[in-house]
N, C-alpha and C. Protein backbone atom coordinates (compact mmCIF):
# COMPACT_ATOMS: atom_id res chain seq x y z
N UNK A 1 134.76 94.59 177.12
CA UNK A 1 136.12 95.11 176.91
C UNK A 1 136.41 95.19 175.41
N UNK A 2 136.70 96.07 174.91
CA UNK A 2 137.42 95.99 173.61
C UNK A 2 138.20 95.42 173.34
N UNK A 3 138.26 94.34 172.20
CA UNK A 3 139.49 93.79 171.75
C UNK A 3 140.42 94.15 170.96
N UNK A 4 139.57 94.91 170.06
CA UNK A 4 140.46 95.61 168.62
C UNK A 4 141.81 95.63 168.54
N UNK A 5 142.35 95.02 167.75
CA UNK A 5 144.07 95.72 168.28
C UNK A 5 143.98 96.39 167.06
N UNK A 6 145.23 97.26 167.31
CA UNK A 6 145.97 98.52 166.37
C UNK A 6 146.71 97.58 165.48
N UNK A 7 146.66 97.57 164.14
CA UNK A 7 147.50 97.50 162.91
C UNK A 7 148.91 98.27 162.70
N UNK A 8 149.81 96.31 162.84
CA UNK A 8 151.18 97.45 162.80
C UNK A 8 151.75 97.34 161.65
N UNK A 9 152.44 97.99 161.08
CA UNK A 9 153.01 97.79 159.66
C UNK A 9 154.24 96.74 159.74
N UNK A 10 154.10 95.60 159.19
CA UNK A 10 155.16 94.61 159.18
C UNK A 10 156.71 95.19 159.03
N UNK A 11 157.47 94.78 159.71
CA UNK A 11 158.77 95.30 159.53
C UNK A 11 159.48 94.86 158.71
N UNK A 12 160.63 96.10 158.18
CA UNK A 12 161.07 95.87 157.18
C UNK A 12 162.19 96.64 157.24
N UNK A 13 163.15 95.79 156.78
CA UNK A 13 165.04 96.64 156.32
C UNK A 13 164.76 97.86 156.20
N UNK A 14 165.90 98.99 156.95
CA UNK A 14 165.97 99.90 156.70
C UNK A 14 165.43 100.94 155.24
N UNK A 15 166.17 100.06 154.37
CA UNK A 15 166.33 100.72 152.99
C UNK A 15 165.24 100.49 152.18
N UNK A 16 164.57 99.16 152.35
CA UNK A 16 163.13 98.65 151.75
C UNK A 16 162.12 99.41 152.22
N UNK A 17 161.97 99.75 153.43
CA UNK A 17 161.10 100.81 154.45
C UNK A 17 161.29 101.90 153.84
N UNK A 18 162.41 102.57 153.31
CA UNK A 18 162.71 103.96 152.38
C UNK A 18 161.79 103.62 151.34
N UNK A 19 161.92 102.48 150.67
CA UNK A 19 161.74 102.72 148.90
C UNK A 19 160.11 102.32 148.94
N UNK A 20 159.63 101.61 150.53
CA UNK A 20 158.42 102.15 149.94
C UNK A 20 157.57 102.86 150.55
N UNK A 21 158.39 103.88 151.69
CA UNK A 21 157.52 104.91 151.23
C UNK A 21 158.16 106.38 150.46
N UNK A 22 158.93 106.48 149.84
CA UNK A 22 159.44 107.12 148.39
C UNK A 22 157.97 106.83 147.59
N UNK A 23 157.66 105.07 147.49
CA UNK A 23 157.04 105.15 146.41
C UNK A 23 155.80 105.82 146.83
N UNK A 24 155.29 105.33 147.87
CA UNK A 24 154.22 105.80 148.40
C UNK A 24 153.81 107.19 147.99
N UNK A 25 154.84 108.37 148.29
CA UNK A 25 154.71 109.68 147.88
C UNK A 25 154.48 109.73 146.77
N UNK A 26 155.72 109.20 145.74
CA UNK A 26 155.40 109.42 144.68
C UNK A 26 154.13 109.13 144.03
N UNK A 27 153.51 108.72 144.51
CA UNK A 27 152.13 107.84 144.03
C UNK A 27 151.06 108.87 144.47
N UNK A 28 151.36 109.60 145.15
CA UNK A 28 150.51 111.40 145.65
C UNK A 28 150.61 111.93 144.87
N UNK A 29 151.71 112.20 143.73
CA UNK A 29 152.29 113.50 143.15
C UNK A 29 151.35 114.07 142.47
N UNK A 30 150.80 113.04 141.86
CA UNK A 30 149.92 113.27 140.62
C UNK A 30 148.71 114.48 140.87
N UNK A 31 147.74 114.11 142.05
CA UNK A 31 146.99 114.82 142.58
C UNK A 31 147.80 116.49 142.94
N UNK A 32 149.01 116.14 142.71
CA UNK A 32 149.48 117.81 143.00
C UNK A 32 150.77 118.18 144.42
N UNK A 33 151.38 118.42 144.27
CA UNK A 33 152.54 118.29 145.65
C UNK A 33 152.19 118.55 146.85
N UNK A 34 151.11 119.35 146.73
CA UNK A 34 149.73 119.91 148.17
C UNK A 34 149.58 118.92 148.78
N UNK A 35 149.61 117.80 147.91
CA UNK A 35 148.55 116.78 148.80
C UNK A 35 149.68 115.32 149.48
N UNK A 36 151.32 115.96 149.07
CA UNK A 36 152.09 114.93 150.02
C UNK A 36 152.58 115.66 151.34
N UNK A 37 151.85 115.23 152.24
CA UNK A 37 152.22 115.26 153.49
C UNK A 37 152.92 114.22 154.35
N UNK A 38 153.37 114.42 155.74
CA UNK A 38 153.82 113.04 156.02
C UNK A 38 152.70 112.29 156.29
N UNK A 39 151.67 113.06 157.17
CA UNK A 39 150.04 112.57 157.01
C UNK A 39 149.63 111.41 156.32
N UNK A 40 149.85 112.25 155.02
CA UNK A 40 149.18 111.36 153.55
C UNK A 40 150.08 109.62 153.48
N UNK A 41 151.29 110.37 153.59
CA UNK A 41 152.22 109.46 152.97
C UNK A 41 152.41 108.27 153.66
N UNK A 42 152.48 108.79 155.01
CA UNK A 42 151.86 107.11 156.28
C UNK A 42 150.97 106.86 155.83
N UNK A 43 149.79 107.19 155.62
CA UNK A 43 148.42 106.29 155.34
C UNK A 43 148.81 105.82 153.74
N UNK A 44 149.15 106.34 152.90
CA UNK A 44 149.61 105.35 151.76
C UNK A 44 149.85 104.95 151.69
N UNK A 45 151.13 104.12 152.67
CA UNK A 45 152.76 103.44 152.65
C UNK A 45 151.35 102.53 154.14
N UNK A 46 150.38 102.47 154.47
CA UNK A 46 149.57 101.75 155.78
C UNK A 46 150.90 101.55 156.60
N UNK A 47 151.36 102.72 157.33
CA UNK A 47 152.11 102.21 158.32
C UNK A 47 151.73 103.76 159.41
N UNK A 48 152.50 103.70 161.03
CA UNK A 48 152.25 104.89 161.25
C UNK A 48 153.51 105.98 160.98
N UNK A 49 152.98 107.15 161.49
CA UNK A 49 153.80 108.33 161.58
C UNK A 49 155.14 108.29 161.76
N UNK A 50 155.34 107.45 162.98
CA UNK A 50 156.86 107.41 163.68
C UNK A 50 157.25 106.33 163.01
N UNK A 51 156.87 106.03 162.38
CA UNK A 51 157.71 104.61 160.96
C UNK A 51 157.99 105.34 160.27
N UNK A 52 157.37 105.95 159.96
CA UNK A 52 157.96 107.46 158.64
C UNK A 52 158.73 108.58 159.27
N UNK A 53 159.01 108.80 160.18
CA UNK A 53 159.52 110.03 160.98
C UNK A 53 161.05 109.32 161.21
N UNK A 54 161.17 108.01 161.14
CA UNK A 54 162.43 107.15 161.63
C UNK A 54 163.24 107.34 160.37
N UNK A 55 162.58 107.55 159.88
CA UNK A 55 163.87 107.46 158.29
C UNK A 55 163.58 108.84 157.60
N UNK A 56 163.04 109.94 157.38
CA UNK A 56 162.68 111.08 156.98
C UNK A 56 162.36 112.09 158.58
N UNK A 57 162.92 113.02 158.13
CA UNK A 57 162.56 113.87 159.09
C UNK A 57 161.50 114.91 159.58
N UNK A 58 161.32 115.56 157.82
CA UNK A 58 160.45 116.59 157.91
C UNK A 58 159.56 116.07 156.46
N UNK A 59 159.15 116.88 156.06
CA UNK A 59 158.31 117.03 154.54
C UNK A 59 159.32 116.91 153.43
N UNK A 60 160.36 118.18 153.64
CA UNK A 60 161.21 118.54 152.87
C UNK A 60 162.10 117.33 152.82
N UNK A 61 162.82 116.74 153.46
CA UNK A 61 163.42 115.90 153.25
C UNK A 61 163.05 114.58 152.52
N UNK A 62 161.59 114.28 152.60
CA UNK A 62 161.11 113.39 152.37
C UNK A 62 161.19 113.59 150.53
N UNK A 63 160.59 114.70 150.70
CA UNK A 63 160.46 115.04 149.32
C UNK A 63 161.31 114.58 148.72
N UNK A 64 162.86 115.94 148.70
CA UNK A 64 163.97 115.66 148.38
C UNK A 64 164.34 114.46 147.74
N UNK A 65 164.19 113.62 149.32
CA UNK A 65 165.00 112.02 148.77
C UNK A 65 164.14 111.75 147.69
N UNK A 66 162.69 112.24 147.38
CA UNK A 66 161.92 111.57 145.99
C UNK A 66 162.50 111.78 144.63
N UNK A 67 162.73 113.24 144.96
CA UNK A 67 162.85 113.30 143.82
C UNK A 67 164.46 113.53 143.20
N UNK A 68 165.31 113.04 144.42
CA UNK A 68 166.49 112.64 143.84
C UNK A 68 166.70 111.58 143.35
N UNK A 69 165.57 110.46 143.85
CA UNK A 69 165.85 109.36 143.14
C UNK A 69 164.99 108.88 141.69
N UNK A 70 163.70 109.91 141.96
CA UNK A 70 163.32 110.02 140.33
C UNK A 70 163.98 110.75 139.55
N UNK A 71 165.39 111.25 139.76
CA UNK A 71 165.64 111.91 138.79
C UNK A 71 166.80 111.12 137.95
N UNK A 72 167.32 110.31 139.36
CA UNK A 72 168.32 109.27 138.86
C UNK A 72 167.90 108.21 138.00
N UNK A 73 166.85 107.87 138.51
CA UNK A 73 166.32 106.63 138.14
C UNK A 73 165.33 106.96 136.11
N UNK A 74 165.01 108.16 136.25
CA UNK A 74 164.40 108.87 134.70
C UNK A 74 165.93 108.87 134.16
N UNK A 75 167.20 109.86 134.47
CA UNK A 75 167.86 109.56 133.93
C UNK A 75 168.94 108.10 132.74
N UNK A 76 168.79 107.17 134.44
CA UNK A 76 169.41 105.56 133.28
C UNK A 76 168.28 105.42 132.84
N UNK A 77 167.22 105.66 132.99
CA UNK A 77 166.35 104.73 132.01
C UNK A 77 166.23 105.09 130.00
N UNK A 78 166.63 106.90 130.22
CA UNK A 78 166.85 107.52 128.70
C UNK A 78 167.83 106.85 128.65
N UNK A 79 169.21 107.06 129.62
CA UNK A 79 170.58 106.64 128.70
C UNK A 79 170.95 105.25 128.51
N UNK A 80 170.02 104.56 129.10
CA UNK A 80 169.92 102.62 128.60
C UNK A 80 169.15 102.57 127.37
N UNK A 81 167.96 103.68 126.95
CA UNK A 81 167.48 103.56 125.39
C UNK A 81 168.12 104.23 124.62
N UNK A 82 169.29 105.10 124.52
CA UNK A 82 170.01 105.30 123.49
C UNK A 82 170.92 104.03 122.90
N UNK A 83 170.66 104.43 121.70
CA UNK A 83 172.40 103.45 121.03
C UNK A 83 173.67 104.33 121.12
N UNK A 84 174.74 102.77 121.15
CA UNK A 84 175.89 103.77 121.51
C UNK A 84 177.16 103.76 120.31
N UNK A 85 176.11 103.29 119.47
CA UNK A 85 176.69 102.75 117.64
C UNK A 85 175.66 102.26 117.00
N UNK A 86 176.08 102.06 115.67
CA UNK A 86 175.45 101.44 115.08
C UNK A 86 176.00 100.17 114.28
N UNK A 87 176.42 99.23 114.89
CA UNK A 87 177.28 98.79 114.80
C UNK A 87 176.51 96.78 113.95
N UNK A 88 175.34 97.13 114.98
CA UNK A 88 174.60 96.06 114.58
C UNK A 88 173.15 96.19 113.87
N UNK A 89 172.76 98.04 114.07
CA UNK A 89 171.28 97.92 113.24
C UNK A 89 171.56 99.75 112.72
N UNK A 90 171.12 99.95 111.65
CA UNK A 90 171.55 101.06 111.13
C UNK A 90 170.54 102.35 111.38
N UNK A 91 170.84 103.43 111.39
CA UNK A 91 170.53 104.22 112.60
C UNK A 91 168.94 105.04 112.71
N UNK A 92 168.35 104.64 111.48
CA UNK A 92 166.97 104.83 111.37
C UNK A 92 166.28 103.84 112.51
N UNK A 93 166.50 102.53 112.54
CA UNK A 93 166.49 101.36 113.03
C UNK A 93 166.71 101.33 114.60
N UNK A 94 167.76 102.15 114.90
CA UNK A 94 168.40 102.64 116.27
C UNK A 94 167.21 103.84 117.14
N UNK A 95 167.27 104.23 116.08
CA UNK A 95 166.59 105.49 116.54
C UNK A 95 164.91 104.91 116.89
N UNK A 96 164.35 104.43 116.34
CA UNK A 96 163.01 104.02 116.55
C UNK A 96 162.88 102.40 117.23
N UNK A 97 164.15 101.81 117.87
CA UNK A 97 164.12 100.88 118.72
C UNK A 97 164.28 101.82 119.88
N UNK A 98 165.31 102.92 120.24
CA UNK A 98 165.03 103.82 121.34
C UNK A 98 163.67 104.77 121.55
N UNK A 99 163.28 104.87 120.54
CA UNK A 99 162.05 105.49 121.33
C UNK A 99 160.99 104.43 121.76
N UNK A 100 160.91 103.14 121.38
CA UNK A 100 159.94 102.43 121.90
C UNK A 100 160.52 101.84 122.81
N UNK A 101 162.02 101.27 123.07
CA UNK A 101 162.47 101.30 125.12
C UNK A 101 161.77 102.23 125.99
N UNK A 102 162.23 103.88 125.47
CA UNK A 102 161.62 104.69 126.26
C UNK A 102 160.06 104.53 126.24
N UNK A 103 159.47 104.64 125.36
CA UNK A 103 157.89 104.45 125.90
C UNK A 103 157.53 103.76 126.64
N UNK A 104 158.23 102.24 126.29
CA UNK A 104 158.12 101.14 127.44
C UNK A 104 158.52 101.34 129.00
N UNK A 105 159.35 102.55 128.52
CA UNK A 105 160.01 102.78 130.38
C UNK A 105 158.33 104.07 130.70
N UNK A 106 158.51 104.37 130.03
CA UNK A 106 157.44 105.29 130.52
C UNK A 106 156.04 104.67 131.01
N UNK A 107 155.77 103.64 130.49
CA UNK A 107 154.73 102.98 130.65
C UNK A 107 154.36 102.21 131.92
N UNK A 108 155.61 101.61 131.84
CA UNK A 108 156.38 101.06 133.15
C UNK A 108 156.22 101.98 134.48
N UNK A 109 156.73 102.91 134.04
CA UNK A 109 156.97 103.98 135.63
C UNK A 109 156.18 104.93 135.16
N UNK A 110 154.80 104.98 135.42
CA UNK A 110 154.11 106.21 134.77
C UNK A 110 153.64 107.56 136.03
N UNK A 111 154.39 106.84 136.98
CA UNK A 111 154.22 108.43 137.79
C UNK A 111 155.51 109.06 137.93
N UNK A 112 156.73 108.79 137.42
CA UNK A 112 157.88 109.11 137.36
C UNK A 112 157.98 109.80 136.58
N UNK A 113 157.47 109.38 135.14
CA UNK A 113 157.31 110.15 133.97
C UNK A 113 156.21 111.33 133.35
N UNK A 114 155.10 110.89 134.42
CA UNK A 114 154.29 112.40 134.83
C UNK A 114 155.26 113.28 135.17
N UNK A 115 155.77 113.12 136.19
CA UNK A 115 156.79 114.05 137.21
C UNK A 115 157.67 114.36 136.33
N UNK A 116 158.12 113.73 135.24
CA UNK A 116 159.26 114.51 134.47
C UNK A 116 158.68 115.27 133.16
N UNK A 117 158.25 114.42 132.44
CA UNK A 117 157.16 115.20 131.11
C UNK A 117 156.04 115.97 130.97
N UNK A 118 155.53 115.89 132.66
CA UNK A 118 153.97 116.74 132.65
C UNK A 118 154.01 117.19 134.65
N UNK A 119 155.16 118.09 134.92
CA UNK A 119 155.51 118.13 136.28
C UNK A 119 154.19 118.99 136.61
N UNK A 120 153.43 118.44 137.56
CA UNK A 120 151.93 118.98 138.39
C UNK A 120 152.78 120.25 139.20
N UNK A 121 151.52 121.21 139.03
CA UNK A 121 151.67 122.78 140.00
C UNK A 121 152.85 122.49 141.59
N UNK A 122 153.34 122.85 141.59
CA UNK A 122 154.09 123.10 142.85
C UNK A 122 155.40 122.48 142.64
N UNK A 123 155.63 121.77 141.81
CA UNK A 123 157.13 121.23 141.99
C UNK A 123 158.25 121.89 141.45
N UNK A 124 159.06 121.25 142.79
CA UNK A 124 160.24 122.32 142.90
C UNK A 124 161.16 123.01 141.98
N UNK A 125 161.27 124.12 142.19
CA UNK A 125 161.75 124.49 140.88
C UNK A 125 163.73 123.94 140.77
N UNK A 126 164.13 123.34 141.66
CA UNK A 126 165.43 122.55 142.07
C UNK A 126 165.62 121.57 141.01
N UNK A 127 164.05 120.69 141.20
CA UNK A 127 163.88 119.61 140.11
C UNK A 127 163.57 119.72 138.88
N UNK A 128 162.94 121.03 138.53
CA UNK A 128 162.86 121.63 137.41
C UNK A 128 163.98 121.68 136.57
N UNK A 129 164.57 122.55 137.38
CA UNK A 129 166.37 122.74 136.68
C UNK A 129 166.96 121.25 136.83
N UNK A 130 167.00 120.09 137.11
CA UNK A 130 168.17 119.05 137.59
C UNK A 130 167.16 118.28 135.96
N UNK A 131 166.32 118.33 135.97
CA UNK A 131 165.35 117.98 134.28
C UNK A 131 166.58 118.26 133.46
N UNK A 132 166.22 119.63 133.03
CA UNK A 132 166.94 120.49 132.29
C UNK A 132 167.99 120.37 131.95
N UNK A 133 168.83 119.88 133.20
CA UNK A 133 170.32 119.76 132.77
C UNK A 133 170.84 118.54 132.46
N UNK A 134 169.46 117.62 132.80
CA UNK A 134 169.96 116.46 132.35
C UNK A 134 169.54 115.95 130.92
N UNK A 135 168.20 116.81 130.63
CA UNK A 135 167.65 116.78 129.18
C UNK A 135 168.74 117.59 128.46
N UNK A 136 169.82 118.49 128.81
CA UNK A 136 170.64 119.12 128.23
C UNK A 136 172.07 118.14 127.71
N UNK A 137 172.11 117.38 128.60
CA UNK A 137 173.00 116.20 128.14
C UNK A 137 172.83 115.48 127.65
N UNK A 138 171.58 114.82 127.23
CA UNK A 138 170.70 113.62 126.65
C UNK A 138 170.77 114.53 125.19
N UNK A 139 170.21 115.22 124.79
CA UNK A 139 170.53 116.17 123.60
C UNK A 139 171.72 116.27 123.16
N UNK A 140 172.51 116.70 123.67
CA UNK A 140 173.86 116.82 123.20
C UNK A 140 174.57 115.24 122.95
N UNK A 141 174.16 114.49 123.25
CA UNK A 141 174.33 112.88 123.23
C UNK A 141 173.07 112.69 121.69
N UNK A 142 172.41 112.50 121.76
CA UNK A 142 171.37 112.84 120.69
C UNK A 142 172.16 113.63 119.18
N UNK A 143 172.89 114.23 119.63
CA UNK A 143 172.81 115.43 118.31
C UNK A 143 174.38 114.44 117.89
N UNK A 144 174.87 114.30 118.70
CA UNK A 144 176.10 113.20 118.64
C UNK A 144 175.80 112.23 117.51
N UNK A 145 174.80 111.55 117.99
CA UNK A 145 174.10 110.63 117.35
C UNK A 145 173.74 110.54 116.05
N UNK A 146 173.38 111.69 115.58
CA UNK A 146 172.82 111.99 114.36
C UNK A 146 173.68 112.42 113.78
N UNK A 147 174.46 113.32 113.91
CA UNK A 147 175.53 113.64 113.31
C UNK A 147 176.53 112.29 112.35
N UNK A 148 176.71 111.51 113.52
CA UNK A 148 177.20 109.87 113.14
C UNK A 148 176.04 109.34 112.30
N UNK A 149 174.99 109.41 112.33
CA UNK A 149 173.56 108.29 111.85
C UNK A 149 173.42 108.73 110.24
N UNK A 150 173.72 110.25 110.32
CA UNK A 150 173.46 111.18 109.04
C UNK A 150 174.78 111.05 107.64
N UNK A 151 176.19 110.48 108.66
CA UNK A 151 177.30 110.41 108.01
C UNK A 151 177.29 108.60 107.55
N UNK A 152 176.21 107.79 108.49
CA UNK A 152 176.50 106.54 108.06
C UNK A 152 175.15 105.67 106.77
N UNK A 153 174.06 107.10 107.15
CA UNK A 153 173.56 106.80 105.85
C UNK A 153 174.09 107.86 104.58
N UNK A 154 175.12 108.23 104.63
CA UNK A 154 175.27 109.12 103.23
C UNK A 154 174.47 109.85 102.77
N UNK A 155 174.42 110.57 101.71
CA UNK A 155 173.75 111.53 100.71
C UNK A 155 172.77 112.60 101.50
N UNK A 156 173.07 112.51 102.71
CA UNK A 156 172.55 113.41 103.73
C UNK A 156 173.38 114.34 104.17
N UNK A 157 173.72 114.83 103.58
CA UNK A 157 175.25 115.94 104.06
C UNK A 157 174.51 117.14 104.73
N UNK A 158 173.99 117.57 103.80
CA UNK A 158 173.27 118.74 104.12
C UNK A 158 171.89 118.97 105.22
N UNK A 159 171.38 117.85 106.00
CA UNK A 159 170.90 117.83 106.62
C UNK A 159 171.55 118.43 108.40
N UNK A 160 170.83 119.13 108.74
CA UNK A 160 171.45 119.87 110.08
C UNK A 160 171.32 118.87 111.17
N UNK A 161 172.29 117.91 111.42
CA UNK A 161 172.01 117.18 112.68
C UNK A 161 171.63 118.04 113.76
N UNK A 162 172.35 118.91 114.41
CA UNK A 162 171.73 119.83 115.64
C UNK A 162 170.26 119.59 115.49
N UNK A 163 169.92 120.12 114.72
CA UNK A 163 168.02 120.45 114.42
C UNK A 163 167.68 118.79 114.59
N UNK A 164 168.49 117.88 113.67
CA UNK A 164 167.25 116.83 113.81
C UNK A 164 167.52 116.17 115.01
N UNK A 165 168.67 116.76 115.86
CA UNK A 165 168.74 115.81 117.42
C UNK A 165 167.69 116.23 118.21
N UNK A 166 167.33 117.35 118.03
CA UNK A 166 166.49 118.35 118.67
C UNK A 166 164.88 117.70 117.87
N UNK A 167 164.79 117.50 117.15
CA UNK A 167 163.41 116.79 116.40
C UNK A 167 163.15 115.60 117.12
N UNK A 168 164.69 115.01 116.96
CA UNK A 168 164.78 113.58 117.40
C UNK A 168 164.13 113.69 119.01
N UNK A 169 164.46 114.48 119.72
CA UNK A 169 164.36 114.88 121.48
C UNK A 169 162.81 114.84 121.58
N UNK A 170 162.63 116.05 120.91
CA UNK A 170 161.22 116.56 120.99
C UNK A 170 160.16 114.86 120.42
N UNK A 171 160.31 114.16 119.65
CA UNK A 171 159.43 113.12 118.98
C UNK A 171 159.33 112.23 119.88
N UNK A 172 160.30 112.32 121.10
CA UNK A 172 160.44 111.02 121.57
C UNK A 172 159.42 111.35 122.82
N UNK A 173 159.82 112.74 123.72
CA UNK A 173 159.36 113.29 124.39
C UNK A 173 157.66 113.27 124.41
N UNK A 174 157.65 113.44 122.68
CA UNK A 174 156.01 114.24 122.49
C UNK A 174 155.32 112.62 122.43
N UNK A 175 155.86 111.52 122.20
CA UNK A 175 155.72 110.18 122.67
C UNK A 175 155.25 109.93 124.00
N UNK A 176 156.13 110.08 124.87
CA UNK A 176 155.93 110.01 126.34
C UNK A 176 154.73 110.63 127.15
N UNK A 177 154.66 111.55 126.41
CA UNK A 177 153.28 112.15 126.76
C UNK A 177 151.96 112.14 126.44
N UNK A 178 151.65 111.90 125.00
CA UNK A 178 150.94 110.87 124.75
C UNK A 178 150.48 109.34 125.42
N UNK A 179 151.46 108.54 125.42
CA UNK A 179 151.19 107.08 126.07
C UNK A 179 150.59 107.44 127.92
N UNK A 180 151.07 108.34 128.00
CA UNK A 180 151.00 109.06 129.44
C UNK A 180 149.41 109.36 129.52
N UNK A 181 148.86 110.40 128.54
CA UNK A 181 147.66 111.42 128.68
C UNK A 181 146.55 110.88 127.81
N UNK A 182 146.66 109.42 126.63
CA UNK A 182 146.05 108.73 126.54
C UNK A 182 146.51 107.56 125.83
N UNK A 183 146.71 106.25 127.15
CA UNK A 183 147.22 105.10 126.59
C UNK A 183 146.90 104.21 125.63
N UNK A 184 145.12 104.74 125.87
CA UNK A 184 144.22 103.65 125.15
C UNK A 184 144.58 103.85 123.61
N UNK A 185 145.00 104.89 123.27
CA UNK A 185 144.71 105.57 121.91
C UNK A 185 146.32 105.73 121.49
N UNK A 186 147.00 105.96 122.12
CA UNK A 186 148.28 106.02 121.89
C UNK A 186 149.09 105.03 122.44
N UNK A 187 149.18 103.69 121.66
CA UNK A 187 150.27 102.64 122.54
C UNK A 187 151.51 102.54 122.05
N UNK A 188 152.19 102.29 122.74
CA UNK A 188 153.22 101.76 122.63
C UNK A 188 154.04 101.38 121.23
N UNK A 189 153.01 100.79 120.27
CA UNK A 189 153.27 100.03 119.20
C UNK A 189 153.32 100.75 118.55
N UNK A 190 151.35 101.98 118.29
CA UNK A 190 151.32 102.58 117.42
C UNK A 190 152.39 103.94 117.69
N UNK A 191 152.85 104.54 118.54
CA UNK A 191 154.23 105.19 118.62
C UNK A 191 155.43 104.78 118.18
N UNK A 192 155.71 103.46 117.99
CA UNK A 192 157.30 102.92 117.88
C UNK A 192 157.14 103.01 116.16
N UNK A 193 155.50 102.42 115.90
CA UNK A 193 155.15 102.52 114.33
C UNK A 193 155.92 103.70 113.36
N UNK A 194 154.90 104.68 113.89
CA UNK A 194 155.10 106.15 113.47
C UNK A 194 156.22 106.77 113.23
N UNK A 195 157.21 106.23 114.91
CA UNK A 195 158.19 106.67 114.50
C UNK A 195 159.29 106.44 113.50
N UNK A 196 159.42 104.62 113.77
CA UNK A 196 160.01 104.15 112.50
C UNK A 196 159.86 104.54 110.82
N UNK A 197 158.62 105.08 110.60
CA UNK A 197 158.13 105.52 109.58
C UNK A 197 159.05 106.76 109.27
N UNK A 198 159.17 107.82 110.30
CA UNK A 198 159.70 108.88 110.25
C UNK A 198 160.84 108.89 109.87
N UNK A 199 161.82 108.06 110.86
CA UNK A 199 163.18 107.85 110.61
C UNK A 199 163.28 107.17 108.84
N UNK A 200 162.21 106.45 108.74
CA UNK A 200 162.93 104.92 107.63
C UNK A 200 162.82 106.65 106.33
N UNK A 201 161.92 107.84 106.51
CA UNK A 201 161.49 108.21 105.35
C UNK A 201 163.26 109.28 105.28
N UNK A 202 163.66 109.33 106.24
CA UNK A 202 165.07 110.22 106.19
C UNK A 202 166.20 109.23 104.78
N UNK A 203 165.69 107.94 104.24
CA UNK A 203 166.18 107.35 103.88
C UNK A 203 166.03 108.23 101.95
């Protein structure tokens, strides 16, 4: 007689059962959006089908909930590394303590930040735009920034904050992708380095 029994996936709270298999998917992305199915995503998350069918319905939905919550979750993580003054470190100082939070967040969540800085073939173009508009606010918060950073180091009048919020965006960004596409060579440190360099030379 066979004994084998079937492997059941330990149970778990409603909402904990969501987040991991959210993560589960997300942990597909990389290979390309082709390859998250609900299929895939039960055997990632080792549970079955109708464990995943209980809280997601279809593909689409599944998705969805992913990437509404990577978008939330990419979002606080930029607007917890901005400063919101300079009140205690002056803004060269500000500026290159936020880009090494963010690297650290990137480092941290590095399939989140694929999905936002290096989005693989197929993704939605919904999430494309919800990027956009939120990198559109992070900028305009940014250019804020400099504008104030440029007036509190003086003799910088003539410098175009717009442009350098937009420098500022792009350096931090072109950071993230780096630590992302090669960590070994690009860490953490030697990015926060560089950048500080950049900012301290605006001096």
């Amino acid at each position: 007689m066979n004994t084998t029994r079937r492997k059941y996936a330990r149970r778990l709270p409603p909402e904990q059962r969501r987040e991991q298999l959210l993560d589960a998917a997300l942990s597909l992305i990389p290979a390309g959006f082709d390859t998250v199915t609900m299929e895939s995503v039960a055997k990632q998350a080792e549970v079955t089908k109708p464990v995943l069918y209980d809280l997601f319905a279809n593909r689409g939905e599944l998705i969805g909930a992913l990437l509404e919550r990577e978008a939330g979750r990419a979002t606080e993580q930029v607007l917890a590394a901005l400063p919101t003054d300079f009140a205690t470190r002056s803004p060269d100082d500000a500026f290159a303590d936020a880009v090494r939070v963010f690297v650290t967040a990137v480092v941290e969540a590095p399939d989140r930040w694929r999905l936002v800085l290096l989005p693989p073939e197929g993704t939605p173009h919904e999430f494309r735009a919800q990027v956009e508009l939120v990198r559109a606010g992070v900028l305009a918060q940014i250019e804020d920034l400099a504008a104030l950073g440029l007036k509190e180091l003086g003799r910088l009048d003539d410098l175009d904050a717009a442009l350098l919020g937009h420098a500022m965006l792009a350096l931090a960004e072109m950071s993230g992708r780096l630590v992302l596409t090669d960590p070994e060579k690009f860490t953490p440190d030697r990015l926060a380095a560089f950048v500080t360099r950049i900012a301290h030379g605006l001096r």
